[in-house]
Each structure stands twice: as structure tokens, then as C-alpha cells.
C-alpha atoms as a PDB file:
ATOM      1  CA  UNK A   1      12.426  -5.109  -9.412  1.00  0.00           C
ATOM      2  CA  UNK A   2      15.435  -4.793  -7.027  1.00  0.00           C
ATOM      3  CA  UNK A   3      18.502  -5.591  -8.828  1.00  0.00           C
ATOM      4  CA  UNK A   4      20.901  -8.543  -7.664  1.00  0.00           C
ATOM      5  CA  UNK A   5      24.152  -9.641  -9.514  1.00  0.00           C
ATOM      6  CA  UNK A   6      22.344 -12.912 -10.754  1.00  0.00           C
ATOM      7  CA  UNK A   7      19.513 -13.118 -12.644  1.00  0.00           C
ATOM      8  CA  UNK A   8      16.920 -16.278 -13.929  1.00  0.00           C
ATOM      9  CA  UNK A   9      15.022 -15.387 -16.776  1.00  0.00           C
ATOM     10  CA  UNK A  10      12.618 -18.135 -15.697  1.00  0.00           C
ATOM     11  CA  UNK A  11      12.169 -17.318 -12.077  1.00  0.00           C
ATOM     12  CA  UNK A  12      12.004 -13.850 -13.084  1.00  0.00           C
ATOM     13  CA  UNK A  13       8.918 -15.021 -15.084  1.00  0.00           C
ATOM     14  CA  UNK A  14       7.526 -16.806 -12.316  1.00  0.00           C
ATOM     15  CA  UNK A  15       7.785 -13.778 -10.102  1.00  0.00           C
ATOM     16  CA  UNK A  16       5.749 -12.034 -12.575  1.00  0.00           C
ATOM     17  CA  UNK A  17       3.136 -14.351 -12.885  1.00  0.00           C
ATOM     18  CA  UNK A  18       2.586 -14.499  -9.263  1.00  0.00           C
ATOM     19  CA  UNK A  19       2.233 -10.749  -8.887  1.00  0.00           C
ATOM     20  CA  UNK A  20       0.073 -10.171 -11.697  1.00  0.00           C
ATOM     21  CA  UNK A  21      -2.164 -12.731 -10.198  1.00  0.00           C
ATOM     22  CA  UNK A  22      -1.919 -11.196  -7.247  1.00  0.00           C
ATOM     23  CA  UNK A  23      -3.492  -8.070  -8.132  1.00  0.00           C
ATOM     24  CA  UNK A  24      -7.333  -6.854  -8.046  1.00  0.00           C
ATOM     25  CA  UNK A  25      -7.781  -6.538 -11.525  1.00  0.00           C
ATOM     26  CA  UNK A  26      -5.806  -9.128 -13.506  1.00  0.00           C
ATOM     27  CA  UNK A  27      -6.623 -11.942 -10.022  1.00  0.00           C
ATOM     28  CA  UNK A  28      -8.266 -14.196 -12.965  1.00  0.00           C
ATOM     29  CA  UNK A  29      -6.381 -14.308 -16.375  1.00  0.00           C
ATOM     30  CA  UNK A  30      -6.500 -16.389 -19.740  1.00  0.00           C
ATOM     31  CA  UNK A  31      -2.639 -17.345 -21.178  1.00  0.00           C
ATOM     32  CA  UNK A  32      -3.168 -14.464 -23.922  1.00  0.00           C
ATOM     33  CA  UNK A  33      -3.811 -11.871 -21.065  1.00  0.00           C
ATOM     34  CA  UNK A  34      -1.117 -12.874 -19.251  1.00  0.00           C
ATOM     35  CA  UNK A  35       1.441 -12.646 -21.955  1.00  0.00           C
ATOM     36  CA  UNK A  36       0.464  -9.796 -23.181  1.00  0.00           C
ATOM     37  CA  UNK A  37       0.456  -8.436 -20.012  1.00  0.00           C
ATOM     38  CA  UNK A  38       4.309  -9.264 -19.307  1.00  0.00           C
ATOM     39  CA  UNK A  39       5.592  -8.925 -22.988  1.00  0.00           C
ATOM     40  CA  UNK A  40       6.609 -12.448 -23.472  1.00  0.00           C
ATOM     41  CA  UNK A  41       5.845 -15.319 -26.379  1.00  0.00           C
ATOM     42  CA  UNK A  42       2.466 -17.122 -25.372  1.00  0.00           C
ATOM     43  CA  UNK A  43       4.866 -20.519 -25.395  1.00  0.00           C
ATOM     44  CA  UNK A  44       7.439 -19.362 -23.483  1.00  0.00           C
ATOM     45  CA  UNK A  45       4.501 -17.888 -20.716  1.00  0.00           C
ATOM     46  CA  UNK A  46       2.808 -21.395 -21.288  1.00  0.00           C
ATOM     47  CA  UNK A  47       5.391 -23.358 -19.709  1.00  0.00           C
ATOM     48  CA  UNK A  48       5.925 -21.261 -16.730  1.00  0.00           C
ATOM     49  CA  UNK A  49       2.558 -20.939 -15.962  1.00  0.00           C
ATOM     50  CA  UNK A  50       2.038 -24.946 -16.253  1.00  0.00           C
ATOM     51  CA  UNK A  51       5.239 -25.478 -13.800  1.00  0.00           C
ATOM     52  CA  UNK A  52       3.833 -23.369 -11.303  1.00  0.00           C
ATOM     53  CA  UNK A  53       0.321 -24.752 -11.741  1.00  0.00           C
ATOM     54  CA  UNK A  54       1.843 -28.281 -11.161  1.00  0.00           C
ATOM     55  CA  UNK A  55       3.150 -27.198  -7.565  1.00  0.00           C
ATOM     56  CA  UNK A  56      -0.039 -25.947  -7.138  1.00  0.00           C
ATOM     57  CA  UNK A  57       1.354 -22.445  -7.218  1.00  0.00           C
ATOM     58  CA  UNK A  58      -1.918 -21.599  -9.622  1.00  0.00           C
ATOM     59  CA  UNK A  59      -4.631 -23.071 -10.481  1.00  0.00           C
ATOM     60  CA  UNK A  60      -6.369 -23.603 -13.838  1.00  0.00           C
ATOM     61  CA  UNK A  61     -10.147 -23.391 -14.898  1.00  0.00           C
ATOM     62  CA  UNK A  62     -11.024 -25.681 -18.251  1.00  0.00           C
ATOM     63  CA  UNK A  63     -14.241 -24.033 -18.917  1.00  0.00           C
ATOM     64  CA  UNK A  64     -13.233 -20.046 -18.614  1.00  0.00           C
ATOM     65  CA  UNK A  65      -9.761 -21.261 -19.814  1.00  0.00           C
ATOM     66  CA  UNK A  66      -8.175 -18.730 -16.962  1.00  0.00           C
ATOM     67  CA  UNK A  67      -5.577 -19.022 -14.449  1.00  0.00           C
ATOM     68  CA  UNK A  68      -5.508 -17.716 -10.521  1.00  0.00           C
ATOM     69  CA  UNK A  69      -3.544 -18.613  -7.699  1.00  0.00           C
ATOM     70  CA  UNK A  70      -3.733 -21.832  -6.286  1.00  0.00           C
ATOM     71  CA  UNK A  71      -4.136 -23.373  -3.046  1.00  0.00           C
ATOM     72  CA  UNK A  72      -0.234 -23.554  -2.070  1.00  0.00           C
ATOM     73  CA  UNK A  73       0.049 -19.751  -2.675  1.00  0.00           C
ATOM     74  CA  UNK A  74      -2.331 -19.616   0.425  1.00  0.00           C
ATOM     75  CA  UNK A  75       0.108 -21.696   2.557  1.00  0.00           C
ATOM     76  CA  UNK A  76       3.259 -18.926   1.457  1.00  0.00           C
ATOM     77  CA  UNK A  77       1.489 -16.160   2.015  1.00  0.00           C
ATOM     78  CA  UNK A  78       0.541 -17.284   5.329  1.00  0.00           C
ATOM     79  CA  UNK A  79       4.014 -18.245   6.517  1.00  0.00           C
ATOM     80  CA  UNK A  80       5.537 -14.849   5.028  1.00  0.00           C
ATOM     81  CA  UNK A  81       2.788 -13.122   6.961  1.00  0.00           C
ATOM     82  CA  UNK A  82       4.029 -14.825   9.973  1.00  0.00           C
ATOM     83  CA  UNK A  83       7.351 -13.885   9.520  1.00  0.00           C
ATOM     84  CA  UNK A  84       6.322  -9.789   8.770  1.00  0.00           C
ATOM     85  CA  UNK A  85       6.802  -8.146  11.993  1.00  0.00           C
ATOM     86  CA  UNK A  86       5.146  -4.783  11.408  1.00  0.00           C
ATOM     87  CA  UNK A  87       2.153  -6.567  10.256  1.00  0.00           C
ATOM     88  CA  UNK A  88       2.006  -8.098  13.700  1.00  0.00           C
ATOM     89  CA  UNK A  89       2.493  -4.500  15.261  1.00  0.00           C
ATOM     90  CA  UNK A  90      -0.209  -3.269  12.713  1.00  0.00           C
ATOM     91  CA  UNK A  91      -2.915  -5.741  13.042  1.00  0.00           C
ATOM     92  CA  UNK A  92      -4.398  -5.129  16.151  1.00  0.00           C
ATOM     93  CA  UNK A  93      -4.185  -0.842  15.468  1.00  0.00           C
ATOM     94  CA  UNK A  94      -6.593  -1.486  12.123  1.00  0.00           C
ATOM     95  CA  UNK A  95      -9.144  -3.391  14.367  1.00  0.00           C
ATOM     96  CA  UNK A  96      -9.205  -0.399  16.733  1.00  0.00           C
ATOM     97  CA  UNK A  97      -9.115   1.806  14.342  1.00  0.00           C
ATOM     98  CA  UNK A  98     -12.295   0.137  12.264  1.00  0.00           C
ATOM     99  CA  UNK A  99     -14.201  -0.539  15.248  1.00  0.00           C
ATOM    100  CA  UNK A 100     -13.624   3.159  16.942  1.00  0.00           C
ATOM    101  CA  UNK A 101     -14.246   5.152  13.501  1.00  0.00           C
ATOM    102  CA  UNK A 102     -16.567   2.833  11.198  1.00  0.00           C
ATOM    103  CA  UNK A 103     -13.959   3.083   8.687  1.00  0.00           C
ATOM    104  CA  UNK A 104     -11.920   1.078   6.602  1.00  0.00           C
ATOM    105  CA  UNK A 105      -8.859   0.432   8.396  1.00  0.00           C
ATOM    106  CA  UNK A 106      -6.175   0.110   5.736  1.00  0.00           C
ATOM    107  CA  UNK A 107      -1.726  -0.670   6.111  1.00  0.00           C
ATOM    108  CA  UNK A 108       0.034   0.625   2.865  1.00  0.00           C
ATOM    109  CA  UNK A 109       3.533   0.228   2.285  1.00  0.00           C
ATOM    110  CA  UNK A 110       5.646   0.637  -0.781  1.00  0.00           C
ATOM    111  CA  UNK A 111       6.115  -1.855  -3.501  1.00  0.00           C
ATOM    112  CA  UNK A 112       8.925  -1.206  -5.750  1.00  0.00           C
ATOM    113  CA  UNK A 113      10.422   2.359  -6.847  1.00  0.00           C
ATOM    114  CA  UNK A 114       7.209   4.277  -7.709  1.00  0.00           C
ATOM    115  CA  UNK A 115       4.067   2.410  -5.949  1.00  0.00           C
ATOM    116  CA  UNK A 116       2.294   1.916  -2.589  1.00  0.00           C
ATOM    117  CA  UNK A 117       0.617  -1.447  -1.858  1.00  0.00           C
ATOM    118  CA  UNK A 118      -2.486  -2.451   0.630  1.00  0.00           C
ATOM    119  CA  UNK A 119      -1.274  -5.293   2.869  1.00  0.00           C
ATOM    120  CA  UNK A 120      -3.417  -5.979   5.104  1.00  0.00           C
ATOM    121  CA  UNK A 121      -7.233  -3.759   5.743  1.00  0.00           C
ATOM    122  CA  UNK A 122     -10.352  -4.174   8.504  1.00  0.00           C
ATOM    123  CA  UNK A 123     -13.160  -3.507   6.685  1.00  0.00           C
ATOM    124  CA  UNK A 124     -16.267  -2.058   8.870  1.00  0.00           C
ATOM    125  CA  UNK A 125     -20.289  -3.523   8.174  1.00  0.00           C
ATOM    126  CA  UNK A 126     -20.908   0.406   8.352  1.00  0.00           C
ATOM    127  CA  UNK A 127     -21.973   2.496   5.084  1.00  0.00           C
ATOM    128  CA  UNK A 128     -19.459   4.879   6.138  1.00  0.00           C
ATOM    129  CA  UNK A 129     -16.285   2.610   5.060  1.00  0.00           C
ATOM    130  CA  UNK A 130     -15.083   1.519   1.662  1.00  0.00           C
ATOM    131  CA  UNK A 131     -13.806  -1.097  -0.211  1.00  0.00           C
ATOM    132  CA  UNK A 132      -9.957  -1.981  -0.792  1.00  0.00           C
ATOM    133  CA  UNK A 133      -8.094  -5.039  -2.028  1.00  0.00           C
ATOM    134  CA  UNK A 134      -5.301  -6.119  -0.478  1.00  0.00           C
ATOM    135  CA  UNK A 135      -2.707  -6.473  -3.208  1.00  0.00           C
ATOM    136  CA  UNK A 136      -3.918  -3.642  -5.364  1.00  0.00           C
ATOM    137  CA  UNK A 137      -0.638  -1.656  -6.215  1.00  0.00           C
ATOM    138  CA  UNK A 138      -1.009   2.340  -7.168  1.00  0.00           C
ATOM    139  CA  UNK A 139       1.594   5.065  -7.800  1.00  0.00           C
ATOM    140  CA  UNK A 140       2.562   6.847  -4.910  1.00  0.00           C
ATOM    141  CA  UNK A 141       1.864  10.189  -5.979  1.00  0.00           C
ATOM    142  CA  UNK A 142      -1.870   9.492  -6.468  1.00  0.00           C
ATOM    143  CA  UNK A 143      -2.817   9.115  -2.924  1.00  0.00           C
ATOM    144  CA  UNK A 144      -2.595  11.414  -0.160  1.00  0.00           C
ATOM    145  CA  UNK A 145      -0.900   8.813   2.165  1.00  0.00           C
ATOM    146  CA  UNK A 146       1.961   8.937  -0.883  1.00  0.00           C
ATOM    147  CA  UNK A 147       3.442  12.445   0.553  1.00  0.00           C
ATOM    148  CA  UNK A 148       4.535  10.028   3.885  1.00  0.00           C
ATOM    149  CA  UNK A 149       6.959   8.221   1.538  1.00  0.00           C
ATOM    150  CA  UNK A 150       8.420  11.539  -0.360  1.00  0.00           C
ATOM    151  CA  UNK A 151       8.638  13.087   3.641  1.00  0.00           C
ATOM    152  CA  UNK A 152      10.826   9.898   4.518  1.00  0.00           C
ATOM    153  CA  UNK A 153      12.710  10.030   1.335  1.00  0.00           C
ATOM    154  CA  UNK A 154      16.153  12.112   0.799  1.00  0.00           C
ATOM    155  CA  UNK A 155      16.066  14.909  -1.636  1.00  0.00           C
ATOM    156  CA  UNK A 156      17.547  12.784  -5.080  1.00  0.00           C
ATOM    157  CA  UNK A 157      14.794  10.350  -4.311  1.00  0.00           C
ATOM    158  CA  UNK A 158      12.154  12.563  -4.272  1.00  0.00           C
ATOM    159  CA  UNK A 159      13.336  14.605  -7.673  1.00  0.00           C
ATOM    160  CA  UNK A 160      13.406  11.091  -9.288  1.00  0.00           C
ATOM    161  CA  UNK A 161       9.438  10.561  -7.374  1.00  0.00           C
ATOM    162  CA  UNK A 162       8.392  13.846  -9.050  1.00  0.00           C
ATOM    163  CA  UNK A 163       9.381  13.532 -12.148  1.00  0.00           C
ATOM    164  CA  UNK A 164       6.714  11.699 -14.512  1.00  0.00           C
ATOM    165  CA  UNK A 165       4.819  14.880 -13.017  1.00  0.00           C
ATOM    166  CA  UNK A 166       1.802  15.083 -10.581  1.00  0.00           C
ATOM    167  CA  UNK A 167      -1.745  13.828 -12.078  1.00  0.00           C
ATOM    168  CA  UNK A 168      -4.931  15.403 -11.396  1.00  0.00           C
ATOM    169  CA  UNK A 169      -6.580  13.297  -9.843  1.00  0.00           C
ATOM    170  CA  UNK A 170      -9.915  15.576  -8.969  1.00  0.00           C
ATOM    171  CA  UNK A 171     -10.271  19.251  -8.935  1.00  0.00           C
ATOM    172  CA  UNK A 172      -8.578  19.544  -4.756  1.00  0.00           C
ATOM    173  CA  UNK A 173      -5.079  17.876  -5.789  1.00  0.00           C
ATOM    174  CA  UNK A 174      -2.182  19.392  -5.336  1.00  0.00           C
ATOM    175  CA  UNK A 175      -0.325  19.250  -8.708  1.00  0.00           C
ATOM    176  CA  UNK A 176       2.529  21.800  -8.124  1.00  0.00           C
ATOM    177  CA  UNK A 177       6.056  20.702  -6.996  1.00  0.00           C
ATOM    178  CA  UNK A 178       6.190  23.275  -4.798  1.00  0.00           C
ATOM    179  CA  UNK A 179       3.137  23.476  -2.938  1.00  0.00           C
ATOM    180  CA  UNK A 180       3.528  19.693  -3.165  1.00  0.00           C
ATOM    181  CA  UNK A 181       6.717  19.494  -0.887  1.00  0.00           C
ATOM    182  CA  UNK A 182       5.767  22.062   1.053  1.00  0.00           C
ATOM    183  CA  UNK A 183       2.728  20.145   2.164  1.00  0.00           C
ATOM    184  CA  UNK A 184       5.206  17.129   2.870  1.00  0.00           C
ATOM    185  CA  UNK A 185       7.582  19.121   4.815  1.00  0.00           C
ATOM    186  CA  UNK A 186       5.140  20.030   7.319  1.00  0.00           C
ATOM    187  CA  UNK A 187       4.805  16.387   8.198  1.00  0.00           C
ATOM    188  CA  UNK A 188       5.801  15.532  11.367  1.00  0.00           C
ATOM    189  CA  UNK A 189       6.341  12.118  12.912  1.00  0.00           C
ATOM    190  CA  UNK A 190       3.752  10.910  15.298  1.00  0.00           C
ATOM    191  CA  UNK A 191       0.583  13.436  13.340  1.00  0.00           C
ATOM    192  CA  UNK A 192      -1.550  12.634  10.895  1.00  0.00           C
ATOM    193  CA  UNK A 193      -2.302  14.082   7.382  1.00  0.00           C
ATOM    194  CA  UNK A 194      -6.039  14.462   6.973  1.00  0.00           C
ATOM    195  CA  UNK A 195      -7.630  14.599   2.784  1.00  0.00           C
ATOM    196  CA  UNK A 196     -10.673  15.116   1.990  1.00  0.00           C
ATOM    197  CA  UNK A 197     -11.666  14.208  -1.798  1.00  0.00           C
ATOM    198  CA  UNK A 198      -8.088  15.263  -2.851  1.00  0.00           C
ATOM    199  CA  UNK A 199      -7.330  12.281  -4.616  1.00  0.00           C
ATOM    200  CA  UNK A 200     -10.743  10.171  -5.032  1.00  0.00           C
ATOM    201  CA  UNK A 201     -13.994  12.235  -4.984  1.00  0.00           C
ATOM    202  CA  UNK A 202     -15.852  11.634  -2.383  1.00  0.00           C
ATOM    203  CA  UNK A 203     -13.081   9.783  -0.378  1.00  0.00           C
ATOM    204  CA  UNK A 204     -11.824  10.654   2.976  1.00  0.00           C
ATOM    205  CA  UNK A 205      -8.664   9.391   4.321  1.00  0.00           C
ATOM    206  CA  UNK A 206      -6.862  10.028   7.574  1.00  0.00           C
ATOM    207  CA  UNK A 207      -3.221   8.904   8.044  1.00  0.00           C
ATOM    208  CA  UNK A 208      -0.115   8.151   9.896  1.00  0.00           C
ATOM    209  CA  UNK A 209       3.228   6.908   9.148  1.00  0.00           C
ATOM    210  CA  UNK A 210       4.555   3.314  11.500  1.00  0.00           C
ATOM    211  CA  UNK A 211       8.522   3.901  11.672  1.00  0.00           C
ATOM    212  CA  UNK A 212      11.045   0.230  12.381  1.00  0.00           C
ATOM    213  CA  UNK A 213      13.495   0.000  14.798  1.00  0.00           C
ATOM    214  CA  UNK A 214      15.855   2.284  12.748  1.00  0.00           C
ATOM    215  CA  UNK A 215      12.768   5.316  12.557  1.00  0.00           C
ATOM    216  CA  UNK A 216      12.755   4.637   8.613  1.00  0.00           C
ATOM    217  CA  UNK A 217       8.966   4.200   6.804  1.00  0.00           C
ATOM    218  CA  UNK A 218       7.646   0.839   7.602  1.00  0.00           C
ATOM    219  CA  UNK A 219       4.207   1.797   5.900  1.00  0.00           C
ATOM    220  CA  UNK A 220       1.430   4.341   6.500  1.00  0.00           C
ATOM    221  CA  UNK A 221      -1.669   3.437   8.410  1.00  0.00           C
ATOM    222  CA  UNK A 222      -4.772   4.878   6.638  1.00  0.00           C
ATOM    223  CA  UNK A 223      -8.344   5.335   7.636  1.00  0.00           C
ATOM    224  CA  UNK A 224     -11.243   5.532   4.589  1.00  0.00           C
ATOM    225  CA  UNK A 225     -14.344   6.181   4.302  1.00  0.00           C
ATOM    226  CA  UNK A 226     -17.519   8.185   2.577  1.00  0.00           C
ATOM    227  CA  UNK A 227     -17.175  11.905   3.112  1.00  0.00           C
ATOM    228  CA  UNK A 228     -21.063  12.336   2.449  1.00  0.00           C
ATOM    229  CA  UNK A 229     -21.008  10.008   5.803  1.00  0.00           C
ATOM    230  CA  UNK A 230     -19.277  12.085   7.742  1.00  0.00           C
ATOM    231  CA  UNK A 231     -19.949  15.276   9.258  1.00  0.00           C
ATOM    232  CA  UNK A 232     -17.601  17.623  11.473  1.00  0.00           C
ATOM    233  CA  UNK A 233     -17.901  16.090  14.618  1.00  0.00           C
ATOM    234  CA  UNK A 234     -17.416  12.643  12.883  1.00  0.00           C
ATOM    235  CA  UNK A 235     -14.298  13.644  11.134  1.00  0.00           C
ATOM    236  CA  UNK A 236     -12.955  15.344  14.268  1.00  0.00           C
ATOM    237  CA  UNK A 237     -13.320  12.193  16.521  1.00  0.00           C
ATOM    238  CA  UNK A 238     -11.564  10.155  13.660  1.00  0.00           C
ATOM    239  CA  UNK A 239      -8.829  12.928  13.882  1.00  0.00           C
ATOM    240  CA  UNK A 240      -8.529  12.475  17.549  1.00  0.00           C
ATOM    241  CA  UNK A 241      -8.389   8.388  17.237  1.00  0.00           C
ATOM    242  CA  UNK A 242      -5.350   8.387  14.419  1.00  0.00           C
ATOM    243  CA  UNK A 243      -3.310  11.120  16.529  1.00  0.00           C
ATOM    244  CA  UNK A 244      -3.673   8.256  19.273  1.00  0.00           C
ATOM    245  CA  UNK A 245      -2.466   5.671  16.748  1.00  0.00           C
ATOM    246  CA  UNK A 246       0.466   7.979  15.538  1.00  0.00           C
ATOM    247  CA  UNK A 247       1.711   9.163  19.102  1.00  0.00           C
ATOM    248  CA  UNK A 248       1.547   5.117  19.795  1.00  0.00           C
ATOM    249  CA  UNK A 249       3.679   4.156  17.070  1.00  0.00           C
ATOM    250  CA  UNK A 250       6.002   6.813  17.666  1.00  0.00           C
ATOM    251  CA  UNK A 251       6.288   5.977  21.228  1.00  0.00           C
ATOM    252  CA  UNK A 252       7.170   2.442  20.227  1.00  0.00           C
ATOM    253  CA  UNK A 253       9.818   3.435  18.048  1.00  0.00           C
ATOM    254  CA  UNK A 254      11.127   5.904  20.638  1.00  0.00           C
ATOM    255  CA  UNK A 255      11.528   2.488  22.766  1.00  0.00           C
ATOM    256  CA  UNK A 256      14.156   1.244  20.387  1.00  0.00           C
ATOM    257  CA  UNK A 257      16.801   4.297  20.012  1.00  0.00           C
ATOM    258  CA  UNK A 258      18.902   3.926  16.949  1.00  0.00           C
ATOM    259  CA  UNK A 259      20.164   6.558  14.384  1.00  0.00           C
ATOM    260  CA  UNK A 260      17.207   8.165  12.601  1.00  0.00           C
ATOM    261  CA  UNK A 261      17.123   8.316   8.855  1.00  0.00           C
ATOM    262  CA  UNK A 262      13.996   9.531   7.927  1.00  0.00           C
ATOM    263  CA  UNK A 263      13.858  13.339   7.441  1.00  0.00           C
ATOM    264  CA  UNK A 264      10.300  14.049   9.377  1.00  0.00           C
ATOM    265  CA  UNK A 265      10.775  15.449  12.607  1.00  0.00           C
ATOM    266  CA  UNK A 266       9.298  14.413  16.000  1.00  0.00           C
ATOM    267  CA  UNK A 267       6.190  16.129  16.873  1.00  0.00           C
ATOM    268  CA  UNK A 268       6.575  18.895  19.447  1.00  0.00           C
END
């Protein structure tokens, strides 16, 4: 949570309802779950999660006794989507990308100190593609599309990003700080950064960093699909289709000079 010099225990609460709900796996919670989940007295989470149900915030089922988001939460999410610029610059390169590659088309941006977030995906009828939810947070360091935010990130930041250690996730992850940041500082604004099974087995991913008006990380545009449904040629020609996407974004934020802060170079 970003710190601010005031602070409301009870919209602090709220705020943690909302995201919990928010997420894949606790989407559908009873009140125990849901204190438990945040540390807090059952009566104290009670209240909360009645005040937001009453501004239809959430929304409450009698029989399974469990609590979601309600139909308002629809209407904000809408209107902050509207207000998101990079998901207006992103929307239309995860269609192309879906339709071009029969993958998963997926935008990824950080959400707090340690975790990425998918924000918006374009999900292909192929076999080839997978399933993501948008919402479902994840620490950075367990993806491959993680090493864009440690390349963007100044050197104290990425000691504190590497600290808790890097997990094995299967037996191709990288899971020495060296080799780790050596890998990152061969990234290179406007390429791509290609994994195959390093972090899921069986997953491949494809992807490239979108930079803001002042060329820091706006969020990482992925591709994802089944490796066992891709061969070489396929995986080439969904090489050659995100180096179009990256050069594209690059040449967009090209078109709005302003001091760059973000430590990967341009590609030559």
C-alpha cells in the first residue's frame, strides 16, 4: 500500500475487501474467509463488508453465505478503465496480437512493491492459448515478463526486488542473482524477451515492455500459449509479430521526447 500522511482504518478496510474480491481465487468469500484473510475481528470485517454491500459495492448470497462484488463495482471499474490511457493504447495491440499468433494476448503491469497484475487479456478460441484472469496478482520474480520491471528499476530497487531470493519455479529458471541481472541487462527497449517453460512448464510467453510519455514502465505486453502447440516456425512468426508490437510502442514513445528514466537502452 502506498503510504500517504493520513490514514482511515475503515477505508483502509474497504480497500482490502475490494481487492481480495477482486482476485481469481478468493472472487467468492464467506465473512470467516475474509477475515482471516485480512487479520481483522469477524465484527469489525462484518460491518465493513455490510456498508459496502449496501452501496452495492458487493453483493451477498443467503444460501452459500459468501460475498463477491456487486453490480456498482462494474460501473467503477468501467469509468476508471475509461480514464486509463495506456489501456486505450494497449487494447487494440492484444487483439492483433491474439488474432495474428492464436495466443493469449495478455497487459501486465505492477501492483504494489513486489507483484505484477493482468489488466486487461484477448483470449484466442485456439488450443494453442491459455487461460488468465484479469486481476490475478503474482510476484514479479516468478514470471519471465518480471525481469522488464527489475530492467526499468534503479539499482537499490532491484537489491530490495531480489532479496526474499529467486524461487524455482521449474527445472529452466534462472535462480542466480547474477545470471539473473545479466539476463535483464541485455534488455533493450523496443525487443522482446522470449521463455519457454522457464517459469510454468509447458508455458510459452513472448514479451515487450509499453514505456509513458516520460519512457518509464507502463506495463509489459505478453503473449501465452501451449509450447506442445507450437513448433519452430510457429514460435518464430510469433517472434516476428511482438518485435512489430515493441518497435511500435517504442516509436510512440519516441513521439513524445522527455527525459528518460528507465535504464534499458534503445534498440540499435
Amino acid at each position: 500500500m502506498a503510504q500517504t500522511g493520513y490514514h482511515s482504518p475503515g477505508a483502509d478496510l474497504a480497500a482490502r475487501v475490494l481487492k481480495l474480491l477482486s482476485r481469481y481465487r478468493t472472487r467468492e468469500s464467506t465473512l470467516s474467509e475474509i477475515a482471516a484473510e485480512l487479520d481483522v475481528s469477524k465484527t469489525t470485517c462484518l460491518r465493513v463488508l455490510r456498508t459496502l454491500q449496501g452501496h452495492d459495492l458487493l453483493s451477498y448470497d443467503d444460501e452459500t453465505r459468501r460475498y463477491r462484488l456487486g453490480e456498482y463495482a462494474v460501473v467503477i471499474g468501467v469509468r476508471a478503465e475509461e480514464g486509463l490511457d495506456v489501456l486505450h493504447r494497449v487494447r487494440p495491440l492484444l487483439t492483433a496480437i491474439s488474432r495474428h499468433t492464436g495466443l493469449t494476448a495478455a497487459f501486465v503491469q505492477r501492483a504494489g512493491d513486489n507483484r505484477m497484475m493482468y489488466m486487461a487479456k484477448v483470449e484466442p478460441p485456439s488450443a494453442a492459448g491459455v487461460s488468465v484472469s484479469v486481476g490475478n496478482r503474482f510476484p514479479i520474480t516468478s514470471v519471465s515478463y518480471g525481469k522488464w520491471v527489475v530492467a526499468f528499476a534503479d539499482d537499490e530497487e532491484r537489491e530490495r526486488l531480489l532479496a526474499p531470493g529467486l524461487a524455482q519455479m521449474t527445472a529452466a529458471t534462472t535462480t542466480d542473482p547474477t545470471r539473473y541481472l545479466e539476463q535483464v541487462d541485455a534488455l533493450r527497449r523496443g525487443e522482446i524477451l522470449e521463455s519457454t517453460g522457464e517459469y510454468v512448464a509447458g508455458i510459452y510467453a513472448v514479451s515487450c515492455p509499453v514505456v509513458n510519455a516520460r519512457h518509464e514502465l507502463a506495463g509489459v505486453l505478453v503473449a501465452l500459449g501451449v509450447l506442445a502447440a507450437l513448433g519452430d516456425d510457429e514460435r518464430r512468426d510469433v517472434c516476428r509479430h511482438m518485435r512489430r508490437i515493441a518497435a511500435q510502442c517504442t516509436a510512440e514513445a519516441a513521439a513524445h521526447p522527455q527525459p528518460s528514466t528507465g535504464r534499458p537502452r534503445e534498440a540499435s
